[in-house]
C-alpha atoms as a PDB file:
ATOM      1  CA  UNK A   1       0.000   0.000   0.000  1.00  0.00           C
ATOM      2  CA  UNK A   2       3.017   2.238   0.509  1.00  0.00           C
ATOM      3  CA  UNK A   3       4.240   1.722  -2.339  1.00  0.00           C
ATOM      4  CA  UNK A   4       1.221   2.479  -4.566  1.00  0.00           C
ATOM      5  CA  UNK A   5       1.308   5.838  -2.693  1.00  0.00           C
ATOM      6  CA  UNK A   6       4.518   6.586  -3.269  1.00  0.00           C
ATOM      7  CA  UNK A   7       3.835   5.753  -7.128  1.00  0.00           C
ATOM      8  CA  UNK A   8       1.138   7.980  -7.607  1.00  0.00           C
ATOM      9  CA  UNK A   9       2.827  11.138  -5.549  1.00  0.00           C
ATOM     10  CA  UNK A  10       5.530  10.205  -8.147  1.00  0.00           C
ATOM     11  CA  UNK A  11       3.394  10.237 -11.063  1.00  0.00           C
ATOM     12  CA  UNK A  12       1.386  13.593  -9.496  1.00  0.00           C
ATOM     13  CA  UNK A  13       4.762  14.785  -9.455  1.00  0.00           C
ATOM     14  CA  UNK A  14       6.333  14.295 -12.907  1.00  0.00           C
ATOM     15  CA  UNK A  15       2.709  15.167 -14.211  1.00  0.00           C
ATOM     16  CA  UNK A  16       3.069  18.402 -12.707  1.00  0.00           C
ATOM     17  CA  UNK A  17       6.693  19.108 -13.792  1.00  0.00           C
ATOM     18  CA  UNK A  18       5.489  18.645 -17.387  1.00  0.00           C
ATOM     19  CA  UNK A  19       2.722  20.560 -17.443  1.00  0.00           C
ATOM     20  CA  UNK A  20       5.033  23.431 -15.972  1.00  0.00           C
ATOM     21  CA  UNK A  21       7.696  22.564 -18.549  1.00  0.00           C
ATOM     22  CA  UNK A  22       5.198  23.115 -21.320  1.00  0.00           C
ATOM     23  CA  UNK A  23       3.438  26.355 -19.913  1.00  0.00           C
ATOM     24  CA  UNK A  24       6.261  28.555 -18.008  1.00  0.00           C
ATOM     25  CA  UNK A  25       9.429  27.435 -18.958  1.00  0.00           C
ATOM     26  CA  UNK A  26       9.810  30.029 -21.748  1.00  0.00           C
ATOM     27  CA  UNK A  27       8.272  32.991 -19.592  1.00  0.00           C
ATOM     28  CA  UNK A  28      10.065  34.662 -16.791  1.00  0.00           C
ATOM     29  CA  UNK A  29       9.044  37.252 -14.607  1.00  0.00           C
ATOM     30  CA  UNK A  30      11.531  40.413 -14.125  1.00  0.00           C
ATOM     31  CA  UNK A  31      12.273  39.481 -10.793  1.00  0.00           C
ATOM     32  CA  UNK A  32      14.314  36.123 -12.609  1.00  0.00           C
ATOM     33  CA  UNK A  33      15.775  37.868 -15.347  1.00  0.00           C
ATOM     34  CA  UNK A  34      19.146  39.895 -15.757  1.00  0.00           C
ATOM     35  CA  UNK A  35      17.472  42.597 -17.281  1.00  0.00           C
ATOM     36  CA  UNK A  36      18.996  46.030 -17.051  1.00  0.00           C
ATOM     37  CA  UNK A  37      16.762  48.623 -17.935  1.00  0.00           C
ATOM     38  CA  UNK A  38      13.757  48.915 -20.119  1.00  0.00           C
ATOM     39  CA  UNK A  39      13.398  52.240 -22.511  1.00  0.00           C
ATOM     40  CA  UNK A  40       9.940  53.560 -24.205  1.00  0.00           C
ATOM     41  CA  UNK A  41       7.571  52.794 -21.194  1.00  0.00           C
ATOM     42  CA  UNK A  42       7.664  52.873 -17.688  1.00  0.00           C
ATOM     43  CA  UNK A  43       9.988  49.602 -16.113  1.00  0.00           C
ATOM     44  CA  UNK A  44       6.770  49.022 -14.150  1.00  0.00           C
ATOM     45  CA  UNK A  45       4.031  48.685 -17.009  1.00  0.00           C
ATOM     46  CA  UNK A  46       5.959  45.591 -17.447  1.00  0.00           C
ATOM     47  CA  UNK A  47       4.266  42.544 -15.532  1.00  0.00           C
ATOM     48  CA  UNK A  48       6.331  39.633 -17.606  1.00  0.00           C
ATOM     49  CA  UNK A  49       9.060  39.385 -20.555  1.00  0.00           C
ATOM     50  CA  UNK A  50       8.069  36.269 -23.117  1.00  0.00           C
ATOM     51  CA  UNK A  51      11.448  35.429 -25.374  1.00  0.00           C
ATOM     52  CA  UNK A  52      10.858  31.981 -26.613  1.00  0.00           C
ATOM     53  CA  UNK A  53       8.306  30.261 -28.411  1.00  0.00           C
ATOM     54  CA  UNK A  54       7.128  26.845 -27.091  1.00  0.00           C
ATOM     55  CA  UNK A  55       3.562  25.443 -28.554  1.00  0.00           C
ATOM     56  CA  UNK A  56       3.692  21.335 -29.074  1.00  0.00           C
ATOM     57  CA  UNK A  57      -0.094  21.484 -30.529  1.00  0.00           C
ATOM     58  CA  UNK A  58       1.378  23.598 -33.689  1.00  0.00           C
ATOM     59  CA  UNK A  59       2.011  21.575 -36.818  1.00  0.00           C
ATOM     60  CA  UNK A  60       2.193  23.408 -40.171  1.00  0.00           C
ATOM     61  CA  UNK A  61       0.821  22.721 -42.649  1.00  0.00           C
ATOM     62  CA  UNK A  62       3.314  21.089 -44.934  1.00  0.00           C
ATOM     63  CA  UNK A  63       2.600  21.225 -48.560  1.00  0.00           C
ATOM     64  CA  UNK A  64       4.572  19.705 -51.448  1.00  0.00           C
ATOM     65  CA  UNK A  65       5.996  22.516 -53.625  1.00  0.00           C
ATOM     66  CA  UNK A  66       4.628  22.471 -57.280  1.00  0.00           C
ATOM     67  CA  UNK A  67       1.372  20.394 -55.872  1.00  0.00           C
ATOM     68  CA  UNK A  68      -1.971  22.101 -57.335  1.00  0.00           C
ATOM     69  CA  UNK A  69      -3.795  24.217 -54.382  1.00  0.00           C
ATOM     70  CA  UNK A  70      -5.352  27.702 -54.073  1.00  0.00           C
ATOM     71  CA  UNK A  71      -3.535  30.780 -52.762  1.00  0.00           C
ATOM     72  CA  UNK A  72      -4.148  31.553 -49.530  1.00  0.00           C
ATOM     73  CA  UNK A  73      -3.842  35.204 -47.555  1.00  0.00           C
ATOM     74  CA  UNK A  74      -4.129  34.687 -43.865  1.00  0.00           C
ATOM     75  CA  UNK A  75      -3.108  38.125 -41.717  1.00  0.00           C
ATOM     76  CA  UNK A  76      -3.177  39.243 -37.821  1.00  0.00           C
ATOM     77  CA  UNK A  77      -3.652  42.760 -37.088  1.00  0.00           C
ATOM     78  CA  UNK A  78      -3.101  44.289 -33.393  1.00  0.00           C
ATOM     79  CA  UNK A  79      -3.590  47.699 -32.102  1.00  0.00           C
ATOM     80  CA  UNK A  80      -3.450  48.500 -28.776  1.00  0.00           C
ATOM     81  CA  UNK A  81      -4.198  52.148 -27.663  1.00  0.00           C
ATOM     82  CA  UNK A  82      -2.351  52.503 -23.917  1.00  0.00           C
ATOM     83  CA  UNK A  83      -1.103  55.303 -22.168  1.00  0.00           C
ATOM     84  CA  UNK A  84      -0.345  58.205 -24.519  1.00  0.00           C
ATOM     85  CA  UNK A  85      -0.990  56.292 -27.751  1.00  0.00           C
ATOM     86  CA  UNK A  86      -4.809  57.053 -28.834  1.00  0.00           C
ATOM     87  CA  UNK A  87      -4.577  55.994 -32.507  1.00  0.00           C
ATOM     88  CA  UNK A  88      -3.013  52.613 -32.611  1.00  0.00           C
ATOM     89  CA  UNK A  89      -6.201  50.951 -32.749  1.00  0.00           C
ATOM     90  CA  UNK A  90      -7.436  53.177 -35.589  1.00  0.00           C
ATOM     91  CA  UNK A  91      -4.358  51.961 -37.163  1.00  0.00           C
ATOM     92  CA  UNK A  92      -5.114  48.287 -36.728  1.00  0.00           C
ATOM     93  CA  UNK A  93      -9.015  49.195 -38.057  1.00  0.00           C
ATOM     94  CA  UNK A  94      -7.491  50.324 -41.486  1.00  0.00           C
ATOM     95  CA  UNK A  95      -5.079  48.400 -41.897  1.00  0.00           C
ATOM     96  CA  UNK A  96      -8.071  45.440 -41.150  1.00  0.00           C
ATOM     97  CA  UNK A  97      -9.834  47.254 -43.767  1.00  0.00           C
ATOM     98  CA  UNK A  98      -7.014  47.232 -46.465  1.00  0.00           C
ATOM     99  CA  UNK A  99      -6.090  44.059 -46.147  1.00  0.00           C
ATOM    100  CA  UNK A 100      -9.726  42.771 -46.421  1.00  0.00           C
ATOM    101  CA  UNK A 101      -9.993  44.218 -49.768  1.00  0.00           C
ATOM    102  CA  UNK A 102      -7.092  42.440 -50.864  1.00  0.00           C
ATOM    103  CA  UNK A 103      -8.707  39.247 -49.728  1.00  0.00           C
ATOM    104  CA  UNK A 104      -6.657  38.243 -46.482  1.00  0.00           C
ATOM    105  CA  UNK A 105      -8.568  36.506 -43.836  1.00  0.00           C
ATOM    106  CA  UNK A 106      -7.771  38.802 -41.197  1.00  0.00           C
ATOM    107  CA  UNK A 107      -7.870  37.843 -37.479  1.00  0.00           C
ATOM    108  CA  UNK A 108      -8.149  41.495 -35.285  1.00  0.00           C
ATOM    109  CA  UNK A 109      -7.360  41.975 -31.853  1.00  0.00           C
ATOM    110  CA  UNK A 110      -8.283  45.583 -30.070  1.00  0.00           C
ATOM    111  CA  UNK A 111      -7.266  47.051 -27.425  1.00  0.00           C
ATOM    112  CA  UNK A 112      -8.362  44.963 -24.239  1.00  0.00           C
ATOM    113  CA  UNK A 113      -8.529  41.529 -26.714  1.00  0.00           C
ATOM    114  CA  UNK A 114      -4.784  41.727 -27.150  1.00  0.00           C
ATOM    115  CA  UNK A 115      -3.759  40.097 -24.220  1.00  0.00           C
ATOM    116  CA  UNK A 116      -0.292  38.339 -24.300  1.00  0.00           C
ATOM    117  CA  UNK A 117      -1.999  35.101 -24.623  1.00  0.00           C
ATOM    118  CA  UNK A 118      -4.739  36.451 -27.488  1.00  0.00           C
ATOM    119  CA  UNK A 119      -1.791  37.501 -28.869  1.00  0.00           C
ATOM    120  CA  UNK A 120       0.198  34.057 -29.147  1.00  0.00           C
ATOM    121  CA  UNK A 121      -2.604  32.240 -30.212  1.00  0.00           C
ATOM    122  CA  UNK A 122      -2.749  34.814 -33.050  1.00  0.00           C
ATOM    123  CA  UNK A 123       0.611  33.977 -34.090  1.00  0.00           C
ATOM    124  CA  UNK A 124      -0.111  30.463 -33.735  1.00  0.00           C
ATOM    125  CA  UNK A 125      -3.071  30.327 -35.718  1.00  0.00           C
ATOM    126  CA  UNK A 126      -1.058  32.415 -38.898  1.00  0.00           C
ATOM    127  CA  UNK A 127       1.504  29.544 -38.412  1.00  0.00           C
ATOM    128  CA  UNK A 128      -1.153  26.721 -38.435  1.00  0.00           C
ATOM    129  CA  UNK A 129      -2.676  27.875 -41.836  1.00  0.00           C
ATOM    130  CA  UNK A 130       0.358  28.608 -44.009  1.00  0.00           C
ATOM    131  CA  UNK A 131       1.590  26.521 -46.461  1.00  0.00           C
ATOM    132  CA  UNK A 132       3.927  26.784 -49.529  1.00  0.00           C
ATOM    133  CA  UNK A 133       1.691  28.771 -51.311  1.00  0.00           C
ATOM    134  CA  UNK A 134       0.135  31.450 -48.525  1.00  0.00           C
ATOM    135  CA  UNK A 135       0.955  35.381 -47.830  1.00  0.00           C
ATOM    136  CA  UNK A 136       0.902  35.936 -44.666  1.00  0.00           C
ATOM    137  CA  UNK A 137       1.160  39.516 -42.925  1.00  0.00           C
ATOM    138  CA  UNK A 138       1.259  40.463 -39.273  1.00  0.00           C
ATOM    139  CA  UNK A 139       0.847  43.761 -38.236  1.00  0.00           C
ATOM    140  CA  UNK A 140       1.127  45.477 -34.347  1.00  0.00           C
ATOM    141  CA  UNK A 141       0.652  49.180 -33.643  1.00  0.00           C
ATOM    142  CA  UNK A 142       0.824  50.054 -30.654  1.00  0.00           C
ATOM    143  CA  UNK A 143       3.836  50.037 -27.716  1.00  0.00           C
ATOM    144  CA  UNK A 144       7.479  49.266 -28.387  1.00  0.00           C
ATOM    145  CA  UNK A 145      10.464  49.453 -25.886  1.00  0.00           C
ATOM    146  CA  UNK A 146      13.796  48.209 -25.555  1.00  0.00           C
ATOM    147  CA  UNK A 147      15.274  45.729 -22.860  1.00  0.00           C
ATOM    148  CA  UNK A 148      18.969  45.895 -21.543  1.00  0.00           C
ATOM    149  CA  UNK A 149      19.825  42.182 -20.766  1.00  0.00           C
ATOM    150  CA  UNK A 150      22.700  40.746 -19.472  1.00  0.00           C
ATOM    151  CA  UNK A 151      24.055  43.735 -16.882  1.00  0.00           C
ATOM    152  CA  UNK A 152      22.107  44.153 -13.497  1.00  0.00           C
ATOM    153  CA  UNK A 153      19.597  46.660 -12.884  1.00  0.00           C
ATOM    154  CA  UNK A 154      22.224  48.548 -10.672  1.00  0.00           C
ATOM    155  CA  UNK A 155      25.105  48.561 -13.043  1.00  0.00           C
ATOM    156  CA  UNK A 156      22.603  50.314 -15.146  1.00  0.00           C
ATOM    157  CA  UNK A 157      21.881  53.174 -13.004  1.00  0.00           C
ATOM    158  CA  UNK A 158      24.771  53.894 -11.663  1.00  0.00           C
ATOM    159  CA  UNK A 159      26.178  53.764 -14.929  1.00  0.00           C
ATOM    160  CA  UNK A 160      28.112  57.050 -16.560  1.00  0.00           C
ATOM    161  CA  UNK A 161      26.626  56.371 -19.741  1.00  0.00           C
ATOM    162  CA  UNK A 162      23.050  56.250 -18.523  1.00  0.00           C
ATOM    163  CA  UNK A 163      20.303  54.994 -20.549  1.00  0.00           C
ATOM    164  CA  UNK A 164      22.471  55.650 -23.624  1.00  0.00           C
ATOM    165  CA  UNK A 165      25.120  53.132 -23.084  1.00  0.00           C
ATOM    166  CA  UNK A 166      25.511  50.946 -25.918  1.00  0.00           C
ATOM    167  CA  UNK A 167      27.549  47.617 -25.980  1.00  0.00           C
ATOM    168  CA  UNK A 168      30.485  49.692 -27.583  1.00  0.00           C
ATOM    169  CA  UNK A 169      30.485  51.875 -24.366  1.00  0.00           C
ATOM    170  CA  UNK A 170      29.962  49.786 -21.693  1.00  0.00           C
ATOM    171  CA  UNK A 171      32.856  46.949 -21.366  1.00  0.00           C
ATOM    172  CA  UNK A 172      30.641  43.847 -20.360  1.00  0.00           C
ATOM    173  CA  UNK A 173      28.794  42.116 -22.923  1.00  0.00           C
ATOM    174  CA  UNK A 174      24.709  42.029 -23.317  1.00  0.00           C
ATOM    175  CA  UNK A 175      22.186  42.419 -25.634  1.00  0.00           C
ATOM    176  CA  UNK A 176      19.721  44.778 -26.739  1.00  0.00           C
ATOM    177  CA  UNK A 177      15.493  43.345 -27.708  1.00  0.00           C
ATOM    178  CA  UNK A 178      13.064  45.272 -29.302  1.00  0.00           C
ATOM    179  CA  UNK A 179       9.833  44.170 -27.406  1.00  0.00           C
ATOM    180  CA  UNK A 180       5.960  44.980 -28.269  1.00  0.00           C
ATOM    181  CA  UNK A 181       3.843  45.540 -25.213  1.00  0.00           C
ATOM    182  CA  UNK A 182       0.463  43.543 -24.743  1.00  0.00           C
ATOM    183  CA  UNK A 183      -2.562  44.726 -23.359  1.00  0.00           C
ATOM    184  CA  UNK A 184      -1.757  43.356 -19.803  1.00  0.00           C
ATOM    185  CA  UNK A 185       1.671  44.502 -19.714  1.00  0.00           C
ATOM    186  CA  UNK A 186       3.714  41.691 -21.506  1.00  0.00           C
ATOM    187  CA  UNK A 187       7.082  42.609 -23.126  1.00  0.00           C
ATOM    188  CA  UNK A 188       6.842  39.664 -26.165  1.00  0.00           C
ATOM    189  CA  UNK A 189      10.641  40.361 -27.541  1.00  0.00           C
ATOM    190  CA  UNK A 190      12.053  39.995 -31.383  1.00  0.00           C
ATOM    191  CA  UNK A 191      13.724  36.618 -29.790  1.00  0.00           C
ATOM    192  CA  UNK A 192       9.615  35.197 -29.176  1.00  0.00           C
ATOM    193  CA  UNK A 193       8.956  36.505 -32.600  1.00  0.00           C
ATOM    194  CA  UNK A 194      12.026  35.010 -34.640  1.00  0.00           C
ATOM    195  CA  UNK A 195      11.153  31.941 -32.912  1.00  0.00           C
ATOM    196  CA  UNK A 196       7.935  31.548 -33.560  1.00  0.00           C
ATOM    197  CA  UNK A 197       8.197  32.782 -37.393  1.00  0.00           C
ATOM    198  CA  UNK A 198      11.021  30.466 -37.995  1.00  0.00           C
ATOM    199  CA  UNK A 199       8.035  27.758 -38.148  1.00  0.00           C
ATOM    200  CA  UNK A 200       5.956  29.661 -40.623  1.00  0.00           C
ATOM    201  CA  UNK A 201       6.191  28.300 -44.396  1.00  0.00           C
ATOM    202  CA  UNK A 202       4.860  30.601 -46.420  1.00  0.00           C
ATOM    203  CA  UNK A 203       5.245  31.710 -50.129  1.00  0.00           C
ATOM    204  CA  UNK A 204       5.796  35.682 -48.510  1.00  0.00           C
ATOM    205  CA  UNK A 205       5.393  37.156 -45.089  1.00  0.00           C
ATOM    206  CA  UNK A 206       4.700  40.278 -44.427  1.00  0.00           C
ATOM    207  CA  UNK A 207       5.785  42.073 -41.153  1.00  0.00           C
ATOM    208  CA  UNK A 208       4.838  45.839 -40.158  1.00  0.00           C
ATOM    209  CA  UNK A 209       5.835  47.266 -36.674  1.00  0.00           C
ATOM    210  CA  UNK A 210       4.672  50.881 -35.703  1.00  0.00           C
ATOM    211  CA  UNK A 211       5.918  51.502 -32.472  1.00  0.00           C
ATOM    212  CA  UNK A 212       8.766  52.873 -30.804  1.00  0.00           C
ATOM    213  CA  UNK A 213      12.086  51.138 -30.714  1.00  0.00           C
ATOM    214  CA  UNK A 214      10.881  48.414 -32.463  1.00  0.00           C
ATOM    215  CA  UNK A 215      14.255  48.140 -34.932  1.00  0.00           C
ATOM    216  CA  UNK A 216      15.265  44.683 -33.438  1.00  0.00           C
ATOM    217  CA  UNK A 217      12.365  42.723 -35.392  1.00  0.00           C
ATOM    218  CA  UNK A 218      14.710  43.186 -38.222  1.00  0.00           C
ATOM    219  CA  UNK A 219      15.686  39.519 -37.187  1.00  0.00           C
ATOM    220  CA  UNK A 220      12.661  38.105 -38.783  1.00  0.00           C
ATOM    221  CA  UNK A 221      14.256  38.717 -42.197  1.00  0.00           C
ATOM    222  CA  UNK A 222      17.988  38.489 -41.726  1.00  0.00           C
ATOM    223  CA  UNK A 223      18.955  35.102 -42.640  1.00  0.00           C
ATOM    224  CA  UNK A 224      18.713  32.647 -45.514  1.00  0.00           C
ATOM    225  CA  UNK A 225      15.959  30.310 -44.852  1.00  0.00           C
ATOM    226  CA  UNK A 226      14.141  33.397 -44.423  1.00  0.00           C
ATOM    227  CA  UNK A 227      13.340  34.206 -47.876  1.00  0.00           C
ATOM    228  CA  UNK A 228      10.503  36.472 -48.947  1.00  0.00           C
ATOM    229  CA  UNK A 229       9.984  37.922 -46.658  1.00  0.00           C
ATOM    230  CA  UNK A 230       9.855  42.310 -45.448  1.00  0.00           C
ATOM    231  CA  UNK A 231       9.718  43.599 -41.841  1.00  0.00           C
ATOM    232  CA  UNK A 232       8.724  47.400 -41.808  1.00  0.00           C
ATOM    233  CA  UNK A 233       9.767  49.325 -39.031  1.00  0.00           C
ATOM    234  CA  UNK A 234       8.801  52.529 -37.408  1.00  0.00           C
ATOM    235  CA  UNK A 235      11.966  53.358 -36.038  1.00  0.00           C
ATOM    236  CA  UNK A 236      15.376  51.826 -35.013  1.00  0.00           C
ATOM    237  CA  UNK A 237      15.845  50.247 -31.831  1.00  0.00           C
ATOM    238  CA  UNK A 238      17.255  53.876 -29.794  1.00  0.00           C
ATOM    239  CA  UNK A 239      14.254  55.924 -31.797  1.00  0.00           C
ATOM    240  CA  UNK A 240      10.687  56.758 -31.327  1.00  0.00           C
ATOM    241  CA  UNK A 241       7.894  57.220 -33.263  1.00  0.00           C
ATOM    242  CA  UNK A 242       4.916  59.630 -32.656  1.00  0.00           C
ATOM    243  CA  UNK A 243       0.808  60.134 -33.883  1.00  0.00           C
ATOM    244  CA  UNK A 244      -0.277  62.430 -35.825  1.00  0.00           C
ATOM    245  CA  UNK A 245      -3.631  63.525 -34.016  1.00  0.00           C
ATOM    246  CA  UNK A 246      -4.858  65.702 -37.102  1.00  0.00           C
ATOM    247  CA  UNK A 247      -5.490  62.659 -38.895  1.00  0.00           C
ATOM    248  CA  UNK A 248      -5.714  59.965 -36.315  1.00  0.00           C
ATOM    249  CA  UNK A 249      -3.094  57.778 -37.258  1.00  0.00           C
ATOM    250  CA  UNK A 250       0.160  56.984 -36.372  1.00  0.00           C
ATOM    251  CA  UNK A 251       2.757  59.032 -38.532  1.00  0.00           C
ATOM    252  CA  UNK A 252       4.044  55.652 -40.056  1.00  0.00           C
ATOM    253  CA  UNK A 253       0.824  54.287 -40.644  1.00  0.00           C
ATOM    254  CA  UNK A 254      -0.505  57.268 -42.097  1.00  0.00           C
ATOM    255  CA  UNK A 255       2.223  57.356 -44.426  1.00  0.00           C
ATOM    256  CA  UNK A 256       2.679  54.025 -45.204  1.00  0.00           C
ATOM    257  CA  UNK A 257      -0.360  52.865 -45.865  1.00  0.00           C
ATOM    258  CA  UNK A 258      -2.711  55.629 -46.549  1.00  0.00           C
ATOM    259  CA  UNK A 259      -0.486  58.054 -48.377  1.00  0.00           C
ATOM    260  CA  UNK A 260       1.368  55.433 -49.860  1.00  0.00           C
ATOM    261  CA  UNK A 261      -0.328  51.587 -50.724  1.00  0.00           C
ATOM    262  CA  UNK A 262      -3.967  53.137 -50.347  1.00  0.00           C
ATOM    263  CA  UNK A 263      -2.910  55.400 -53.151  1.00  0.00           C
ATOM    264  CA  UNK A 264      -1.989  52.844 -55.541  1.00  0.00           C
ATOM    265  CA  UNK A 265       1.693  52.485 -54.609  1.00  0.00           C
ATOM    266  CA  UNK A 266       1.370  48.539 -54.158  1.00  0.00           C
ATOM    267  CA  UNK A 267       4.610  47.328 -53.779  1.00  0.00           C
ATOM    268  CA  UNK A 268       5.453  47.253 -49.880  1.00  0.00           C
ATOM    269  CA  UNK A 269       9.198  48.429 -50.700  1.00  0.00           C
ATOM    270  CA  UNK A 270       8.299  51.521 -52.736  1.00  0.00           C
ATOM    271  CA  UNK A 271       5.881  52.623 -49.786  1.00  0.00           C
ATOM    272  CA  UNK A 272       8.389  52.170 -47.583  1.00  0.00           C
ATOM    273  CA  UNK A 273      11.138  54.230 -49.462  1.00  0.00           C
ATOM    274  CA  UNK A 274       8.829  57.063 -50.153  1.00  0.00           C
ATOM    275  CA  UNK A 275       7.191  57.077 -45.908  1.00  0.00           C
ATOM    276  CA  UNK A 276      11.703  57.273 -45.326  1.00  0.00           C
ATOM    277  CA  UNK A 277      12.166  59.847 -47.405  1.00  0.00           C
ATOM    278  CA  UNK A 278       9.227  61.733 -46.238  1.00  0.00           C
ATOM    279  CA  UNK A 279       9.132  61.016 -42.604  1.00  0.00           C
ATOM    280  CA  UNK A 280      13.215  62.068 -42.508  1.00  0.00           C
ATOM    281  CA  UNK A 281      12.907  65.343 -44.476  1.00  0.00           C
ATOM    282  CA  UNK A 282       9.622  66.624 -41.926  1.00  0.00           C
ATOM    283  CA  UNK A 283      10.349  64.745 -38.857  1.00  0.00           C
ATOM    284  CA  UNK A 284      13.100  65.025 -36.336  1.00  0.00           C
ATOM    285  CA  UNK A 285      14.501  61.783 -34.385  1.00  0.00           C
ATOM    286  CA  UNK A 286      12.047  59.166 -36.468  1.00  0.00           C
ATOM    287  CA  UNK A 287      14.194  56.804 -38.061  1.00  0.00           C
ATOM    288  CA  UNK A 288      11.778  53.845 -40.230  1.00  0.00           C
ATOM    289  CA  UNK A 289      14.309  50.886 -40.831  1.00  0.00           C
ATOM    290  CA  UNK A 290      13.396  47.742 -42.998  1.00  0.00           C
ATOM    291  CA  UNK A 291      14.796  44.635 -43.702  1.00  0.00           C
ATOM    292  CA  UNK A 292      14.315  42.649 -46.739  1.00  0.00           C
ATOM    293  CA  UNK A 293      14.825  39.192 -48.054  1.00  0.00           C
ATOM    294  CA  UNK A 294      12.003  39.208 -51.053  1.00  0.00           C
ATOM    295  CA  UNK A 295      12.175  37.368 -53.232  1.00  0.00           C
ATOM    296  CA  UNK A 296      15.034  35.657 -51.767  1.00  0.00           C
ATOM    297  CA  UNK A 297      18.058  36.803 -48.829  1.00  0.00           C
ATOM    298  CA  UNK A 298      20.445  36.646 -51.432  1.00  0.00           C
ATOM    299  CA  UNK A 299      18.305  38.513 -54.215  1.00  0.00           C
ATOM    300  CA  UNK A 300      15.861  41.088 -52.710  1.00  0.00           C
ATOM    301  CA  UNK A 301      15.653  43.310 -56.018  1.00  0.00           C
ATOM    302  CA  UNK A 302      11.782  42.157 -56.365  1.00  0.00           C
ATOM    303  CA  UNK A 303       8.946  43.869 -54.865  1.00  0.00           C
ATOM    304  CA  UNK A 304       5.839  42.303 -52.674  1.00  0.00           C
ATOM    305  CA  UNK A 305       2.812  43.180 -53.180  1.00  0.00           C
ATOM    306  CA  UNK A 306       0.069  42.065 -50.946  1.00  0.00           C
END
């Protein structure tokens, strides 16, 4: 009889180790993380930091190139209006709108439905229905902020280079992550994202970021096996970016996607290149950044169009 005991406690035991293996392992509070210093929004807005993609119920779809099927436009739009940001879910409503007309099945979260999980099940579901032959896009508006790992909180402070210090001016080693903010205060970094994304297949992927500091997601297209793809960035990852209240958009938004693909101007690269240009000759401290790899990493002189 004390044996069988023992067995199940074990069994309880293990059963409970997996099930917290599968749930928290990638997400760590800031009290268990060797993070420095967060820049864009306030250190305590931040309830968790999410840097690693786990989901074992994800399979994509895998579908023999050259195999007869229908093309397929799947898209997640965010836009979450916190704080001092009133437009970023005006943003997300257009850009909802936009891509409708182009015939993307578009899956919209608002405000209060972006929660960090809403938000990963989001990403999972883009990754679930992609196959060879599917555009993709993903689109966030909304909060962006860098986070300092790898020095301690206190070495940051009392630092002489302050919250500019830069791993060329300060002599240990860390790293600097663009992060989005979800509703409830979750800091999902560019390490989450490139994880996640490295699963997608898709024929082109689409990626457009308007938020502040947000330059880091430039990792979704920086390597080889991730071909066709374009990240769009509203700024770099020491930069903000602002609103522009007379219209009630967000300056890159507005730009980008009214002035620009709205307009006729279909290829994502030229609307990029002319919001730059733009944005740089009537705006002081925005800096838009994009990284390309369509139609391949090692040829990007094509143009996507959505």
């Amino acid at each position: 009889m004390r044996n069988r005991i023992l067995v199940i406690i074990f069994l309880v035991l293990i059963g409970s180790m997996i099930f917290t293996t599968n749930i928290h392992i990638y997400e760590k509070t800031l009290a268990t993380r060797n993070i420095a210093g967060i820049r864009g929004i306030s250190q305590r807005s931040i309830t968790k930091v999410i840097d690693r993609f786990y989901d074992g119920s994800i399979e994509p779809k895998r579908i023999t190139p050259g195999e007869p099927y229908d093309e397929f436009r799947y898209a997640v739009v965010i836009g979450i209006s916190q704080g001092n940001l009133e437009h970023a879910d005006d943003d997300a409503i257009e850009w909802k709108n936009y891509l409708e007309s182009k015939h993307y099945a578009v899956k919209l979260l608002l405000n209060k439905q972006a929660t960090a999980q809403a938000i990963k099940d989001a990403i999972n579901w883009l990754i679930s229905v992609s196959n060879y032959n599917t555009r993709v896009a993903f689109i966030y508006s909304g909060h962006g902020i860098t986070i300092y790992e790898g020095i301690t909180p206190l070495e940051y402070s009392t630092s002489p280079y302050g919250t500019s210090i830069t791993p060329y001016t300060y002599p240990r080693r860390y790293r600097i992550l663009s992060a989005i903010i979800s509703w409830d205060g979750v800091a999902i970094t560019q390490d989450y994202f490139n994880d996640a994304f490295s699963k997608l297949v898709a024929k082109q992927a689409f990626f457009f970021f308007d938020a502040c500091k947000i330059g880091g997601m430039r990792v979704l297209a920086d390597e080889v096996s991730e071909s066709g793809r374009v990240v769009a960035m509203a700024s770099d990852q020491n930069t903000d970016t602002d609103e522009l209240n007379s219209v009630g958009h967000g300056v890159f938004t507005y730009y980008f996607l009214i002035v620009n693909l709205e307009t006729g101007k279909l290829k994502v690269e030229q609307a990029f290149y002319e919001t730059e240009e733009y944005i740089e000759s009537h705006y002081q401290n925005l800096n838009p950044t994009i990284a390309d790899t369509y139609p391949t990493a090692t040829d990007n002189s094509g143009m996507m169009e959505l």
